[in-house]
N, C-alpha and C. Protein backbone atom coordinates (compact mmCIF):
# COMPACT_ATOMS: atom_id res chain seq x y z
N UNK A 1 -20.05 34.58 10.47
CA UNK A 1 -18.79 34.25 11.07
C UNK A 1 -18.44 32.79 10.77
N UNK A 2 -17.50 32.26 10.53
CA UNK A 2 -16.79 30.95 9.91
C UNK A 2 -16.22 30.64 11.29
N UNK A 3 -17.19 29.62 11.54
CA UNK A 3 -16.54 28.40 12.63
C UNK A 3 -15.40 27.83 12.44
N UNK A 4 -14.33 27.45 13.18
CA UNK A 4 -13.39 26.98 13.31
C UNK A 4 -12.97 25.75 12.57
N UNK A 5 -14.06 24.69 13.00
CA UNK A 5 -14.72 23.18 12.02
C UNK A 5 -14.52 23.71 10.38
N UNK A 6 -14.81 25.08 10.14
CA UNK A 6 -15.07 24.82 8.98
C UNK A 6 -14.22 25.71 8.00
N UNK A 7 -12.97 26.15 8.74
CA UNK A 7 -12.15 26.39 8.19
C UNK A 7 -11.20 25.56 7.71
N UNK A 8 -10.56 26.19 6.26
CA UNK A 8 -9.35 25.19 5.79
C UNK A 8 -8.25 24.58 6.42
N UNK A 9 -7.77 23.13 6.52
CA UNK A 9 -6.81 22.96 7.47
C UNK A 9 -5.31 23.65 6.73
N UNK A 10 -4.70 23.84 7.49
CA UNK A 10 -3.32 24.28 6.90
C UNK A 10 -2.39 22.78 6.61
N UNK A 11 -3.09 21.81 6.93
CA UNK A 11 -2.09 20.68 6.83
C UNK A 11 -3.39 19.60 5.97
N UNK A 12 -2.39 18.82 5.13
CA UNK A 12 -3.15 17.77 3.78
C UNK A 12 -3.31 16.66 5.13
N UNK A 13 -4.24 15.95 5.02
CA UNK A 13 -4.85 14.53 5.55
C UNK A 13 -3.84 13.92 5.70
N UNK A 14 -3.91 12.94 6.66
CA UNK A 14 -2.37 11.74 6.61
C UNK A 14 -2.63 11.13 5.54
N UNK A 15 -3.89 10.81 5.00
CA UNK A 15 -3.98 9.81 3.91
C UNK A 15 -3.51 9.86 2.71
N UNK A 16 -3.74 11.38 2.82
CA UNK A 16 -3.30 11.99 0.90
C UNK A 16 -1.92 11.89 1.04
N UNK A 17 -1.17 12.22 2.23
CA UNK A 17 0.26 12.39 2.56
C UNK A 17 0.72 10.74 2.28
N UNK A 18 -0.25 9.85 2.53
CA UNK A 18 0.26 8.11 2.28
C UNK A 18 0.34 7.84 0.68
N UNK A 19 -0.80 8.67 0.11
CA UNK A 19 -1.02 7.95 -0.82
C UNK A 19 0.06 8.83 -1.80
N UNK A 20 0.40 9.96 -1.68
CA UNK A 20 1.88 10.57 -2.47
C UNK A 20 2.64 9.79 -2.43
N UNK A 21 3.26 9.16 -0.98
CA UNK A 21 4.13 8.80 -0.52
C UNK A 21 3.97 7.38 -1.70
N UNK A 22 3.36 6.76 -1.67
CA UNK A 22 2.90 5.55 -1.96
C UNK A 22 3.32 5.98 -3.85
N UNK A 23 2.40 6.78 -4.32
CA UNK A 23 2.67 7.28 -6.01
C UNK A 23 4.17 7.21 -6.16
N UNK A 24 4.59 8.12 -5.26
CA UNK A 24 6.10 8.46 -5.80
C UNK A 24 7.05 7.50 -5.68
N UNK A 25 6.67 6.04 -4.99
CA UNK A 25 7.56 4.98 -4.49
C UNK A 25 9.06 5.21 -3.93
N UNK A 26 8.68 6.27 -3.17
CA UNK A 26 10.06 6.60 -2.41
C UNK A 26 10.05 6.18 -0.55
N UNK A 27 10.66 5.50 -0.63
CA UNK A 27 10.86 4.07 0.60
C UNK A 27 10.56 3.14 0.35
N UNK A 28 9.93 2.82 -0.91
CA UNK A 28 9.58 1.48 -0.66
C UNK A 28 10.57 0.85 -0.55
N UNK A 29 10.08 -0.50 0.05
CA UNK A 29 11.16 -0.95 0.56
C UNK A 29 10.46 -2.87 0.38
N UNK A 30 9.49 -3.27 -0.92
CA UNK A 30 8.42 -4.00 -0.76
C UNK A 30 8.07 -4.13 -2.22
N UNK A 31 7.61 -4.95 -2.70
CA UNK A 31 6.69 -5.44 -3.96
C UNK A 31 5.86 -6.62 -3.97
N UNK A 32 5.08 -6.54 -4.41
CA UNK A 32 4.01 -7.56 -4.77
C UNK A 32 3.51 -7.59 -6.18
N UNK A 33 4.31 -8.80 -6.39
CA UNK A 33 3.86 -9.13 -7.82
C UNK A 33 2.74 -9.97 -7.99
N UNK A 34 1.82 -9.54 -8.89
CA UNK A 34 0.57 -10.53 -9.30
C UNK A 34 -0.26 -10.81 -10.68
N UNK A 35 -0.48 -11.57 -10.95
CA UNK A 35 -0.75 -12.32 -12.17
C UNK A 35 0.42 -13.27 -12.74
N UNK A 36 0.65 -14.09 -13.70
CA UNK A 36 1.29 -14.70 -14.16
C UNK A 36 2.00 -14.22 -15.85
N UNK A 37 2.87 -14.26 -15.97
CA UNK A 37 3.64 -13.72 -16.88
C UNK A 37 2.71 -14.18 -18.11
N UNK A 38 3.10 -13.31 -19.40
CA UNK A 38 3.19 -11.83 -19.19
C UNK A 38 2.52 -10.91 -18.62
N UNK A 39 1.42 -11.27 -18.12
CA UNK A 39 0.54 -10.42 -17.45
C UNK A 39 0.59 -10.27 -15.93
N UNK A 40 2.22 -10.15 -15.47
CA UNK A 40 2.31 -9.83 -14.90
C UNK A 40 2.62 -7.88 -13.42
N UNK A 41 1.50 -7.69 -12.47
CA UNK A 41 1.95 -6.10 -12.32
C UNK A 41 2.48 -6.30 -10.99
N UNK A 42 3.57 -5.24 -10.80
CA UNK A 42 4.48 -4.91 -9.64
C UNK A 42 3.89 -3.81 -9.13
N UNK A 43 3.55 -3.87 -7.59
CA UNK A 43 3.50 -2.82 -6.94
C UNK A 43 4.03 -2.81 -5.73
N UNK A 44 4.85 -1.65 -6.04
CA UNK A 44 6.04 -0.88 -4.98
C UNK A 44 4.99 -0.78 -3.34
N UNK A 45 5.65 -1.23 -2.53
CA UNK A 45 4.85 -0.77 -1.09
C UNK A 45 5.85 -0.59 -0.05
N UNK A 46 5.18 -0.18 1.08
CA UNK A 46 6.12 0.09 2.08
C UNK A 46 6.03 -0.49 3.45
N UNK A 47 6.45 -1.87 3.93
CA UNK A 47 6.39 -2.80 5.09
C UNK A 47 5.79 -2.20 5.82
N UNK A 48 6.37 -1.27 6.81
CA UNK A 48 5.83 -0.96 7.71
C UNK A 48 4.34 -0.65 7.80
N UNK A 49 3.74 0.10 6.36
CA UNK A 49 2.48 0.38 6.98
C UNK A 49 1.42 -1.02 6.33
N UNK A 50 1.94 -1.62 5.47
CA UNK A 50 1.38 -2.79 5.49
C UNK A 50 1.51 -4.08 6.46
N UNK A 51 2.55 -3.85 7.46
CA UNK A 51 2.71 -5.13 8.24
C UNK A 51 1.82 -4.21 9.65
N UNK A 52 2.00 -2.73 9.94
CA UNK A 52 1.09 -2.28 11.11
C UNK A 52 -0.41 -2.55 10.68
N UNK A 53 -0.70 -2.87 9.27
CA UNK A 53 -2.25 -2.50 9.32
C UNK A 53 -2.87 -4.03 9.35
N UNK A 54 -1.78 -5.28 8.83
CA UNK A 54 -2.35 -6.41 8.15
C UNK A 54 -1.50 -7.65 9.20
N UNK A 55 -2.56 -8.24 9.91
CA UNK A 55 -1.63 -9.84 10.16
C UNK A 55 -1.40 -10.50 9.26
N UNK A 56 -2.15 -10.56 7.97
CA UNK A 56 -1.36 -11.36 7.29
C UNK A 56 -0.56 -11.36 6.25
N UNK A 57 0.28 -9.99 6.09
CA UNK A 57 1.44 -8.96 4.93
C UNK A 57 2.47 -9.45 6.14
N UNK A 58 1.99 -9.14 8.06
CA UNK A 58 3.01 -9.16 8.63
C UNK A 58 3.91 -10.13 8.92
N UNK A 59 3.02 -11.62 8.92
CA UNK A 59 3.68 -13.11 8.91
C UNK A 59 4.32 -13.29 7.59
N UNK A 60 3.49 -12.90 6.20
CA UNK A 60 4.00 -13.48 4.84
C UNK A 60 5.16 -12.85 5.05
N UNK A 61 5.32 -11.64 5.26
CA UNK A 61 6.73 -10.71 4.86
C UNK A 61 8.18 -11.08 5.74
N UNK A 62 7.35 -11.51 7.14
CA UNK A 62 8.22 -12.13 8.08
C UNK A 62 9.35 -12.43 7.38
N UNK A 63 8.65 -13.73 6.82
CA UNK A 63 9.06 -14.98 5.88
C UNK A 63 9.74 -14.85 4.91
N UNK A 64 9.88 -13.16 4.67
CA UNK A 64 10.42 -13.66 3.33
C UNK A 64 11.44 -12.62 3.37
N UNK A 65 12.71 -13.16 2.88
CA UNK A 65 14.20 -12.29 2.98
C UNK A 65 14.14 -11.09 2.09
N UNK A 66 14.83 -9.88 2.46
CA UNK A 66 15.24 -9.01 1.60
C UNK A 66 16.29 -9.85 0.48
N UNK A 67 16.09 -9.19 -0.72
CA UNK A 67 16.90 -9.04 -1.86
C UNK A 67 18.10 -8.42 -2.44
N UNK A 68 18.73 -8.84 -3.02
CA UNK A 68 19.95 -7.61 -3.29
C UNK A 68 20.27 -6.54 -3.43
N UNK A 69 18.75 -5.92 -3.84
CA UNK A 69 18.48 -4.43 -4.08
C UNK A 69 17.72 -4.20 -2.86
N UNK A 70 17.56 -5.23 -1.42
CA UNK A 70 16.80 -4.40 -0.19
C UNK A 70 15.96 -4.25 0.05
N UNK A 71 15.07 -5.18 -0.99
CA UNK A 71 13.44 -5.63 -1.08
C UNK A 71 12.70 -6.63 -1.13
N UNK A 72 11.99 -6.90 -0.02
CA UNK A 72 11.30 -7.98 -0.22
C UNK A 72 10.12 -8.31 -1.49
N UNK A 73 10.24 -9.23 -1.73
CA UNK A 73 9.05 -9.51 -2.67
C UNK A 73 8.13 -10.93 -3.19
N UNK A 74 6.67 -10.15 -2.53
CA UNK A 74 5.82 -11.18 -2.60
C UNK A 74 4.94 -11.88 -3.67
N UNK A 75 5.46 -12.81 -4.86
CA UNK A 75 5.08 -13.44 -5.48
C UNK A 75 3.58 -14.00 -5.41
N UNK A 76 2.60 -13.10 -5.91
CA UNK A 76 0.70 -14.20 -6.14
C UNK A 76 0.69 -14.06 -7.29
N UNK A 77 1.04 -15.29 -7.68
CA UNK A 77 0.23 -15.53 -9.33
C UNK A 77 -0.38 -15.53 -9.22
N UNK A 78 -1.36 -16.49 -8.27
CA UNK A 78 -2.82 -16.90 -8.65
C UNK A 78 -3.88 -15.55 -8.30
N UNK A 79 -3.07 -14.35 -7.92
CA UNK A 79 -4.01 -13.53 -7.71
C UNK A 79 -4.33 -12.67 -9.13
N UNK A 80 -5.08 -12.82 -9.67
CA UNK A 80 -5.35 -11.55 -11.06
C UNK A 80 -5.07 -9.95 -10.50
N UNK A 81 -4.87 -9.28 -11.42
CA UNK A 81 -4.30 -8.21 -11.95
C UNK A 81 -5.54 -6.94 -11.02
N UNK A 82 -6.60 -7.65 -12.04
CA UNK A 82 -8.01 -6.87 -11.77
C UNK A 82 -8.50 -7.10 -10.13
N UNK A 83 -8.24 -8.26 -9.86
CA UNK A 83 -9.01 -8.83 -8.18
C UNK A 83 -7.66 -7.68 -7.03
N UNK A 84 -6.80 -7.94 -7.70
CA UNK A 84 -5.58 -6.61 -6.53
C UNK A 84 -5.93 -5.66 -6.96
N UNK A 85 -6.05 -4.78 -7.86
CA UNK A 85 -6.66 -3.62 -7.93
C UNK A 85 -7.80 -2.99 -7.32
N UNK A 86 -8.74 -4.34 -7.25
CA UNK A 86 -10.18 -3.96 -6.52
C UNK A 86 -9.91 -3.69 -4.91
N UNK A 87 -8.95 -5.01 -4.55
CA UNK A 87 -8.41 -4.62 -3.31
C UNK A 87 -7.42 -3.45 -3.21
N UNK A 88 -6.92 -3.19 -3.70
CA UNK A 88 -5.96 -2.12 -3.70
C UNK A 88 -6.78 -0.97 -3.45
N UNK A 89 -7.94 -0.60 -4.06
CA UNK A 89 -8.66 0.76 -4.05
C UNK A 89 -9.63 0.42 -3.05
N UNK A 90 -10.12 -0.80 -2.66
CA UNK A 90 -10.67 -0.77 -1.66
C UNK A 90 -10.33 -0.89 -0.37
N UNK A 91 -8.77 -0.74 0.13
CA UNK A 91 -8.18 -0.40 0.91
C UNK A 91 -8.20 1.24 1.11
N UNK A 92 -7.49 1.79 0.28
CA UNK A 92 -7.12 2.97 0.13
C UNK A 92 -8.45 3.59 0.42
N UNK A 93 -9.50 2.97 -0.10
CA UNK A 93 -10.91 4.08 0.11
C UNK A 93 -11.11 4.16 1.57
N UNK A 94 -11.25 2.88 2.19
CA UNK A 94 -11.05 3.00 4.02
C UNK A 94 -10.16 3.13 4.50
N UNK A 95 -8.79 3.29 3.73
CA UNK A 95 -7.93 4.28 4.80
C UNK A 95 -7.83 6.02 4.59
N UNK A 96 -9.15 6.00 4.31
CA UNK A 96 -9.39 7.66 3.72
C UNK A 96 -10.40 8.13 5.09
N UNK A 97 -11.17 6.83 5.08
CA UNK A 97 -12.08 6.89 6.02
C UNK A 97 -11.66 6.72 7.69
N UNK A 98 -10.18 6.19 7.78
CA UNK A 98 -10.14 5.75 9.18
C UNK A 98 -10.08 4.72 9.64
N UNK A 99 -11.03 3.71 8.77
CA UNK A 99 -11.36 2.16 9.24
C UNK A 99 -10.60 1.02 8.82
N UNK A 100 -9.56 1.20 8.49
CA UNK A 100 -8.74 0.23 7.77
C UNK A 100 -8.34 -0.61 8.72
């Protein structure tokens, strides 16, 4: 007999549901650019769940006005390409987990 626990949910994780949300860049409403030209990468995000998860996305972003197109955007050169990526996936891996 198949316990309850160990049946399929009928509904996808909130996380996988973030991280679509997140692929398809539909709301964003956010960018963060990093590295220094030309090696510079844009990634599309979405305030709210970065200013609920982070004090410090929620002060920087405070700070900084929407744009003509309705988006804020946070300029780190000095951050490399590779060092946001590491953070980038090492976010996403603990918000898979819960602990973010």
């Amino acid at each position: 007999m198949t316990k309850f626990s160990e049946r399929p949910s009928p509904f996808p994780s909130p996380s996988n549901d973030l991280t679509q949300l997140l692929e398809s860049g539909i709301g964003c409403d956010a960018s963060i650019e990093v590295g220094e030209a030309p090696e510079t990468d844009i990634y599309k995000v979405h305030l709210i769940i970065l200013q609920s998860r982070s004090s410090y996305f929620q002060k920087v972003f405070d700070e900084i006005a929407f744009n003509g197109d309705d988006v804020k955007v946070l300029k780190l050169p000095n951050i490399s390409n590779k060092v946001f990526d590491v953070w980038k996936n090492f976010t996403r891996k603990i918000g898979e987990f819960g602990h973010f």
